[in-house]
C-alpha atoms as a PDB file:
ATOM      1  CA  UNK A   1      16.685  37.238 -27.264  1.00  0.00           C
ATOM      2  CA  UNK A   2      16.030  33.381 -27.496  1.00  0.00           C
ATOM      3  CA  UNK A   3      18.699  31.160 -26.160  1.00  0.00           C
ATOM      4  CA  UNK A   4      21.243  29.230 -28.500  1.00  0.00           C
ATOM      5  CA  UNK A   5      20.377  25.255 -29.138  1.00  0.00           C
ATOM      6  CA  UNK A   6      23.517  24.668 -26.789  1.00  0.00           C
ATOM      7  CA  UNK A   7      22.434  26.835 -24.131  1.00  0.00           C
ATOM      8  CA  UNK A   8      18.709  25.195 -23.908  1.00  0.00           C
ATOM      9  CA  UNK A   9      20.028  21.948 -24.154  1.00  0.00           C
ATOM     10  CA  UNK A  10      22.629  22.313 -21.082  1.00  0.00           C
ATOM     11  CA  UNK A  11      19.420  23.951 -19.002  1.00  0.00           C
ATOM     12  CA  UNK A  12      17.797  21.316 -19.812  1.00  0.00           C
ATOM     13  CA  UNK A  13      19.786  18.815 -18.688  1.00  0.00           C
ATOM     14  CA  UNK A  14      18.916  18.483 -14.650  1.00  0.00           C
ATOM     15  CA  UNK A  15      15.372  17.855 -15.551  1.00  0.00           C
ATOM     16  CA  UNK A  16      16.436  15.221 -18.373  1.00  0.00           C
ATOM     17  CA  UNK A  17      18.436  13.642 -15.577  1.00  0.00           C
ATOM     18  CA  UNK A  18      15.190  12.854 -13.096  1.00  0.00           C
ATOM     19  CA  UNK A  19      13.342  11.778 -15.676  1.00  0.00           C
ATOM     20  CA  UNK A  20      15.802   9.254 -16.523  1.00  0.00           C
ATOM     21  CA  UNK A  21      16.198   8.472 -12.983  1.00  0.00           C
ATOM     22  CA  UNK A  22      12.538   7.811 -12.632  1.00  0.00           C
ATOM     23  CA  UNK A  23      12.085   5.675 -15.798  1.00  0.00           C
ATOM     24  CA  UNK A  24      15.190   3.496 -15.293  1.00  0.00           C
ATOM     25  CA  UNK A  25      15.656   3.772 -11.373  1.00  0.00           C
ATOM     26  CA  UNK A  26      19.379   3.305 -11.945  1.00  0.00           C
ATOM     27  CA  UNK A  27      21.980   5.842 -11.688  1.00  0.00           C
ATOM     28  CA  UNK A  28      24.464   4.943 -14.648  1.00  0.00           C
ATOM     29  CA  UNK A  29      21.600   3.682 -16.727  1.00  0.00           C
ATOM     30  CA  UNK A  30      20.367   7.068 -16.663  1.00  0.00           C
ATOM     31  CA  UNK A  31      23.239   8.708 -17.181  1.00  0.00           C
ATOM     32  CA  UNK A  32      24.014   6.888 -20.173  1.00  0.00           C
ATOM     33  CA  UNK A  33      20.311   7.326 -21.173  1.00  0.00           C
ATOM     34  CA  UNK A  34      20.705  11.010 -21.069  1.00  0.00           C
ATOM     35  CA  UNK A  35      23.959  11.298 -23.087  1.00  0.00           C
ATOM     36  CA  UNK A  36      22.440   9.514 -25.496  1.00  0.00           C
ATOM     37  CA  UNK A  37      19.445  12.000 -25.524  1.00  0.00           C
ATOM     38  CA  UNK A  38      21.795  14.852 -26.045  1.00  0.00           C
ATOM     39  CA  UNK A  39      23.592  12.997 -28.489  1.00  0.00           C
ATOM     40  CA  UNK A  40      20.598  12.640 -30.174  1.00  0.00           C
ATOM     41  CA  UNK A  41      18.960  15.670 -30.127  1.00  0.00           C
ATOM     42  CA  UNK A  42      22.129  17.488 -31.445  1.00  0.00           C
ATOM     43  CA  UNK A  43      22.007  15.529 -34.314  1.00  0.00           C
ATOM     44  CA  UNK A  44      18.312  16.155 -34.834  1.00  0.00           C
ATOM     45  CA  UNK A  45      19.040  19.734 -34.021  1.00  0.00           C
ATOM     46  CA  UNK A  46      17.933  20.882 -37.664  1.00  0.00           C
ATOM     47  CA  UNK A  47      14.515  19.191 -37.320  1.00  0.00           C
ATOM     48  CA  UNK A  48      13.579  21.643 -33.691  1.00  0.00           C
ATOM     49  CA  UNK A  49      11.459  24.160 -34.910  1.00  0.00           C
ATOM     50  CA  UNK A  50      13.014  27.490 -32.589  1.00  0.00           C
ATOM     51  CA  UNK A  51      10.290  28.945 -31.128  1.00  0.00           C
ATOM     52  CA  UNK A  52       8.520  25.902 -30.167  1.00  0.00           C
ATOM     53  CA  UNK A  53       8.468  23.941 -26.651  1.00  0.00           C
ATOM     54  CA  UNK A  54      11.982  22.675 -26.150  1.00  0.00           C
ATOM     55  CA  UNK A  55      11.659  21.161 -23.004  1.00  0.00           C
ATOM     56  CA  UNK A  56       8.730  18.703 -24.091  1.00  0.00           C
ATOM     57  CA  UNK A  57      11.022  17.861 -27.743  1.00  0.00           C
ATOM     58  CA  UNK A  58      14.148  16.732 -25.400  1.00  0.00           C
ATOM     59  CA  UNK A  59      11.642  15.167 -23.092  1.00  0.00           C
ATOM     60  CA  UNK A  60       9.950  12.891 -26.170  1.00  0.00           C
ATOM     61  CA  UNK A  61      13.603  12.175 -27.166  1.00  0.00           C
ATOM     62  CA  UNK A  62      14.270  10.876 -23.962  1.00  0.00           C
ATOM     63  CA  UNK A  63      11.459   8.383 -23.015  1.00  0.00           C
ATOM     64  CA  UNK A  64      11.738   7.548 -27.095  1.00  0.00           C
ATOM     65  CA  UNK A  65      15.166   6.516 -26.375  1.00  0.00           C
ATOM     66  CA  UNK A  66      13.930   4.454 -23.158  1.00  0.00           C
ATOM     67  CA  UNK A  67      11.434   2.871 -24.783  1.00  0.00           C
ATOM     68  CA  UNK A  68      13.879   1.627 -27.835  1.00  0.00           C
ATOM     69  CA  UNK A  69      16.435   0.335 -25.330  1.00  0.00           C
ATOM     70  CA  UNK A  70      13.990  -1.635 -23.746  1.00  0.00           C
ATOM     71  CA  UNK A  71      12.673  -3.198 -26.595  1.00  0.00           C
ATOM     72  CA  UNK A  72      16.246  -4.238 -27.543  1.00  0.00           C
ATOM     73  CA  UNK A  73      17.398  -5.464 -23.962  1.00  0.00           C
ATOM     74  CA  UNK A  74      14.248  -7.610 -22.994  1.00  0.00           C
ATOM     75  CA  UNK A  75      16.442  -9.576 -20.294  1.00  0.00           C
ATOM     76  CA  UNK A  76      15.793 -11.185 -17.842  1.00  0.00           C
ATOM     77  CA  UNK A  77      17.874 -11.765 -14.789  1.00  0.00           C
ATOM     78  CA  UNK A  78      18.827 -15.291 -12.533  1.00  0.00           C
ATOM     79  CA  UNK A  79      18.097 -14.400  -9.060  1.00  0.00           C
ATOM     80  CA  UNK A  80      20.667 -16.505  -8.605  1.00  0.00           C
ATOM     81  CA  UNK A  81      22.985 -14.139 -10.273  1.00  0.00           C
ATOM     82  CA  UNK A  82      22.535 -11.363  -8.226  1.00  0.00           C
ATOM     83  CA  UNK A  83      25.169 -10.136  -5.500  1.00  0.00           C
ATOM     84  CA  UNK A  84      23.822 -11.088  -1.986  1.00  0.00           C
ATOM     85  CA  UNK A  85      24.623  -7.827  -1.154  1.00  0.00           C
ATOM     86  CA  UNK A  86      21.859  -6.326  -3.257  1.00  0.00           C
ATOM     87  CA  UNK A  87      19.380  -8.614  -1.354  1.00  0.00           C
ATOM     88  CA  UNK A  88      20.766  -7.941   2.125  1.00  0.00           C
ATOM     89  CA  UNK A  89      19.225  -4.982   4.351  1.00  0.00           C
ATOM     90  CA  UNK A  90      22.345  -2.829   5.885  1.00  0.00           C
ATOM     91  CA  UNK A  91      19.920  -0.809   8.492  1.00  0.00           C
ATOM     92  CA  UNK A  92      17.129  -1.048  10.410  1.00  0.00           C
ATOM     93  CA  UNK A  93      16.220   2.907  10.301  1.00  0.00           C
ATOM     94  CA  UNK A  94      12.482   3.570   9.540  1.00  0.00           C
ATOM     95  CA  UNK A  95      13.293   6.657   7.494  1.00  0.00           C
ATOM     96  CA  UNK A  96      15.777   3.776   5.148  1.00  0.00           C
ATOM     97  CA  UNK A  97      12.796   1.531   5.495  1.00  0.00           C
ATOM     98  CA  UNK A  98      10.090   3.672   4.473  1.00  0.00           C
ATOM     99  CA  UNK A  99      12.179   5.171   1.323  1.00  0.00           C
ATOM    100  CA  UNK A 100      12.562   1.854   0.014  1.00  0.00           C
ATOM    101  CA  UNK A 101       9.296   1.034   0.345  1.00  0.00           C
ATOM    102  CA  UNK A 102       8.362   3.766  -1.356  1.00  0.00           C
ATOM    103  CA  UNK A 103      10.792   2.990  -4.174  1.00  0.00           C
ATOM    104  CA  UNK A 104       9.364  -0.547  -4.524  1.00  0.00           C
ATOM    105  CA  UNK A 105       6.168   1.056  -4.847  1.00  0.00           C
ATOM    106  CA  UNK A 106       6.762   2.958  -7.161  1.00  0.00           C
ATOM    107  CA  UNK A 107       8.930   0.283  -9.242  1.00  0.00           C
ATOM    108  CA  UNK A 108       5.461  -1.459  -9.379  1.00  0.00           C
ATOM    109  CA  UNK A 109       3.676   1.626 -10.816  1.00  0.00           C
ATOM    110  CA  UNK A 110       3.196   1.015 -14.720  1.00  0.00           C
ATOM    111  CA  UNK A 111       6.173   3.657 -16.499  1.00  0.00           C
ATOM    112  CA  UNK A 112       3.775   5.971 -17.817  1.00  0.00           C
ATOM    113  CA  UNK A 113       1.815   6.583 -14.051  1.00  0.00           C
ATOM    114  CA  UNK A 114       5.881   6.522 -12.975  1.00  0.00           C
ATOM    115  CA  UNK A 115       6.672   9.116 -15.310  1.00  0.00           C
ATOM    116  CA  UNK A 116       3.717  11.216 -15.119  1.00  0.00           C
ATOM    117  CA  UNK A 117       4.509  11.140 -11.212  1.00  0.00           C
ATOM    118  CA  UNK A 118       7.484  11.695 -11.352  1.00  0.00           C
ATOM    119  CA  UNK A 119       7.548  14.661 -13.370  1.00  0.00           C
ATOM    120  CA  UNK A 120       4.492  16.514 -12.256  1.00  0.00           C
ATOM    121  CA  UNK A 121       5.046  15.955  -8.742  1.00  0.00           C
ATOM    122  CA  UNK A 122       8.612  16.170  -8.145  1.00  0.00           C
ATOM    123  CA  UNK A 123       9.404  18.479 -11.181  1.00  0.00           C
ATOM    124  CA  UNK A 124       6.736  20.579 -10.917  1.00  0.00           C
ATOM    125  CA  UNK A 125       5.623  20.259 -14.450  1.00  0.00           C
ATOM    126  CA  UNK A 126       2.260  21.556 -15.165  1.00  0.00           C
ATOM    127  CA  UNK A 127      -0.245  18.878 -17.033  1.00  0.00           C
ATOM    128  CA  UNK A 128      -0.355  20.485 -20.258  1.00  0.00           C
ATOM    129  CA  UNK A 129       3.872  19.961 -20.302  1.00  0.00           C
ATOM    130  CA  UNK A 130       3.029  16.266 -19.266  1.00  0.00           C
ATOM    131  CA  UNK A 131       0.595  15.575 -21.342  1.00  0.00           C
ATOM    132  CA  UNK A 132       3.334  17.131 -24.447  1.00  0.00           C
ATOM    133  CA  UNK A 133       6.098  15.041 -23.275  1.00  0.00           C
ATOM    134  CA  UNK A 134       3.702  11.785 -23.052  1.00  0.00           C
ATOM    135  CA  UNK A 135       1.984  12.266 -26.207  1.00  0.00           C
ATOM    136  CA  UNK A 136      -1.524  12.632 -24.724  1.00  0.00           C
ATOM    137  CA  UNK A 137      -3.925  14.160 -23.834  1.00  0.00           C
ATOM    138  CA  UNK A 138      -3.996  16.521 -20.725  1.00  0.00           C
ATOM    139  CA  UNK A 139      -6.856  14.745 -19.236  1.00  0.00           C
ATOM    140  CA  UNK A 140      -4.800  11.415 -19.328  1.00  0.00           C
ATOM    141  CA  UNK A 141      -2.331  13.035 -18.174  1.00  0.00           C
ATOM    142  CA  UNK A 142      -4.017  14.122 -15.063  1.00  0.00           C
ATOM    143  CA  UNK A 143      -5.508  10.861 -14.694  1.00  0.00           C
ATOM    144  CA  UNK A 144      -2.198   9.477 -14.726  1.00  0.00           C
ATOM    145  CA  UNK A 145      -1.214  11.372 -11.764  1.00  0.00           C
ATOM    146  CA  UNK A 146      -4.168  10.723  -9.759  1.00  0.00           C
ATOM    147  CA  UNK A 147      -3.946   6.924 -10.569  1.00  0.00           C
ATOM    148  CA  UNK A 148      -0.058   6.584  -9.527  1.00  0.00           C
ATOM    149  CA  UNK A 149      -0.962   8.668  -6.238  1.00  0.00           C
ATOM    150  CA  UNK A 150      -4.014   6.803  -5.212  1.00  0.00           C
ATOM    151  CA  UNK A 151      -2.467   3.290  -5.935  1.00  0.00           C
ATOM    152  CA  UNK A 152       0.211   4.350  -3.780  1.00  0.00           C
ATOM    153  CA  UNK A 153      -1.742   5.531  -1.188  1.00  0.00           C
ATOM    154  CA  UNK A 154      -3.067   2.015  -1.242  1.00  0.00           C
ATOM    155  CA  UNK A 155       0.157  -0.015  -1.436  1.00  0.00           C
ATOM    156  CA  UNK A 156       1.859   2.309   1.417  1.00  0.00           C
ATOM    157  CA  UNK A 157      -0.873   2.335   4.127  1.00  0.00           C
ATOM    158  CA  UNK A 158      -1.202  -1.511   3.537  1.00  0.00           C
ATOM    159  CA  UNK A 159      -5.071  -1.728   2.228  1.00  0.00           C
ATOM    160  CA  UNK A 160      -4.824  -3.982  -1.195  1.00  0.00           C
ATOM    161  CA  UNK A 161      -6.804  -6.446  -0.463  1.00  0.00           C
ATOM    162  CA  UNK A 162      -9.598  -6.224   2.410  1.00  0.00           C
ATOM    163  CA  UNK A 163     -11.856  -8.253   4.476  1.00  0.00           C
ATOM    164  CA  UNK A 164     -14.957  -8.225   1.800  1.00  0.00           C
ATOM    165  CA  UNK A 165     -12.171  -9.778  -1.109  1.00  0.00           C
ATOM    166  CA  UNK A 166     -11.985  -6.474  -2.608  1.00  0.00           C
ATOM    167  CA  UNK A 167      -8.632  -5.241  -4.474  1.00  0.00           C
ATOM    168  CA  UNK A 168      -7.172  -2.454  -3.240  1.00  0.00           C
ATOM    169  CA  UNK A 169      -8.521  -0.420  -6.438  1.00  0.00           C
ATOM    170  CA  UNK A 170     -12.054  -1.473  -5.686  1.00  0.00           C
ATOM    171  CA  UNK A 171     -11.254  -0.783  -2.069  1.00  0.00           C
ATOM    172  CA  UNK A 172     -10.286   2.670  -3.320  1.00  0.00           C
ATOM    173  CA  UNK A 173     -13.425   3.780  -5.472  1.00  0.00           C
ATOM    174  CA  UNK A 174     -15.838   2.580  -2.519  1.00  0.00           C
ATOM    175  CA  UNK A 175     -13.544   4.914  -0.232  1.00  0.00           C
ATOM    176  CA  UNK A 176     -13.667   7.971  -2.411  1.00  0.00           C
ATOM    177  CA  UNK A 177     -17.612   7.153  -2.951  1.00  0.00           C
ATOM    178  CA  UNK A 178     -17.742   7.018   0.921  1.00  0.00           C
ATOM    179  CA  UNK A 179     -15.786  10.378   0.884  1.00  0.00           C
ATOM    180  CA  UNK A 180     -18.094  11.630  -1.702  1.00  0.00           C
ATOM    181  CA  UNK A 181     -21.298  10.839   0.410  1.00  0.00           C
ATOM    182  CA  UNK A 182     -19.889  12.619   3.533  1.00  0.00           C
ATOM    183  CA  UNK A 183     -18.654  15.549   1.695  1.00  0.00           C
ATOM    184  CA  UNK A 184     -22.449  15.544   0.651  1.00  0.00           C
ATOM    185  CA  UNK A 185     -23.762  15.428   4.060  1.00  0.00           C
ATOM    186  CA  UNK A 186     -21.756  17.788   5.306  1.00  0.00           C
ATOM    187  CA  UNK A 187     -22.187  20.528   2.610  1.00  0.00           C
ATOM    188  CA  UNK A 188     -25.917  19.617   2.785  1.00  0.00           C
ATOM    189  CA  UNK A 189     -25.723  20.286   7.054  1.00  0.00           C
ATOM    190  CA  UNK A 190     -23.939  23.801   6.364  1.00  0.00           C
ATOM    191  CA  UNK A 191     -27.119  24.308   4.214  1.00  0.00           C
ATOM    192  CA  UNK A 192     -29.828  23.591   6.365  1.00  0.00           C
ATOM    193  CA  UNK A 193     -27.829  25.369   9.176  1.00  0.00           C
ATOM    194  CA  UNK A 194     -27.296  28.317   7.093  1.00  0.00           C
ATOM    195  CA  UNK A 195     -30.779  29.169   6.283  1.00  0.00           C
ATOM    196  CA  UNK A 196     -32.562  28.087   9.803  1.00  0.00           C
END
């Protein structure tokens, strides 16, 4: 027996809640983002096909949502405007530390490498559900992934721009050829070994 439209919708609604988080990185934002994705999929409820993937419809609605709030906002804000507490550091744990730089790192990933992260890695959502939700294909979809955890890697361990001028993205693709060669060499070592 197939679950009600009410009954998928409130199952639904943890995951629609991290995906807000990750796309707006604000609390209250998202919860207002995801009441408003309820609010509209229940009145689009006649135009879900039963049967179909539900998760990846409420997910559309969503980031549909996010992207039409954006484009209405488009504001920008005064430094000057902004609480000093907001700019002030309370403690000088590393665990704090590092979890905020992760967060700024990841507020500089583009939305849809955010997203794609977010989702896949944290929620466990398989590529072909990513790819569904985003619109794309699954090979983008994996490339997103890879290209929001490699430029991370690079922001976090502190290598975007080296000694030879390179950005960290070039710095990147001559590592993984590098890796590539030695993978190489070592498979073709094994071999040699092997049959001697």
């Amino acid at each position: 027996m197939t679950a009600s439209f009410h009954d998928q919708v409130i199952a639904i609604l943890p995951k629609l809640r991290v995906q807000a988080l990750a796309l707006t990185r604000n609390r209250s934002v998202a919860e207002d983002l995801v009441q408003d994705t309820v609010c509209n999929a229940l009145s689009a409820q006649d135009s879900f096909v039963m049967g179909t993937n539900f998760a990846a419809w409420m997910h559309r609605i969503l980031r549909n949502r996010f992207i039409s709030d954006l484009r209405k906002k488009r504001e920008v804000a005064n430094i000057d405007d902004t609480p000093q507490s907001l700019l002030s550091v309370s403690g000088r744990h590393e665990d704090r530390l590092a979890l905020k730089e992760l967060d700024a790192a990841l507020a500089r990933l583009p939305d849809d490498q955010r997203e794609a992260l977010v989702l896949g890695v944290l929620e466990g959502m398989s590529y072909q559900e990513l790819a569904d939700i985003a619109g794309c294909a699954v090979g983008t979809a994996k490339s997103r992934v890879f290209r929001a955890r490699r430029q991370l890697e690079i922001w976090l361990i502190g290598e975007e721009d080296d000694v030879s001028g390179k950005t960290g993205t070039e710095s990147a693709s001559r590592m993984s050829s590098t890796r590539r060669k030695t993978r190489t060499a070592r498979n073709t070592t094994r071999t040699a070994q092997q049959t001697a």
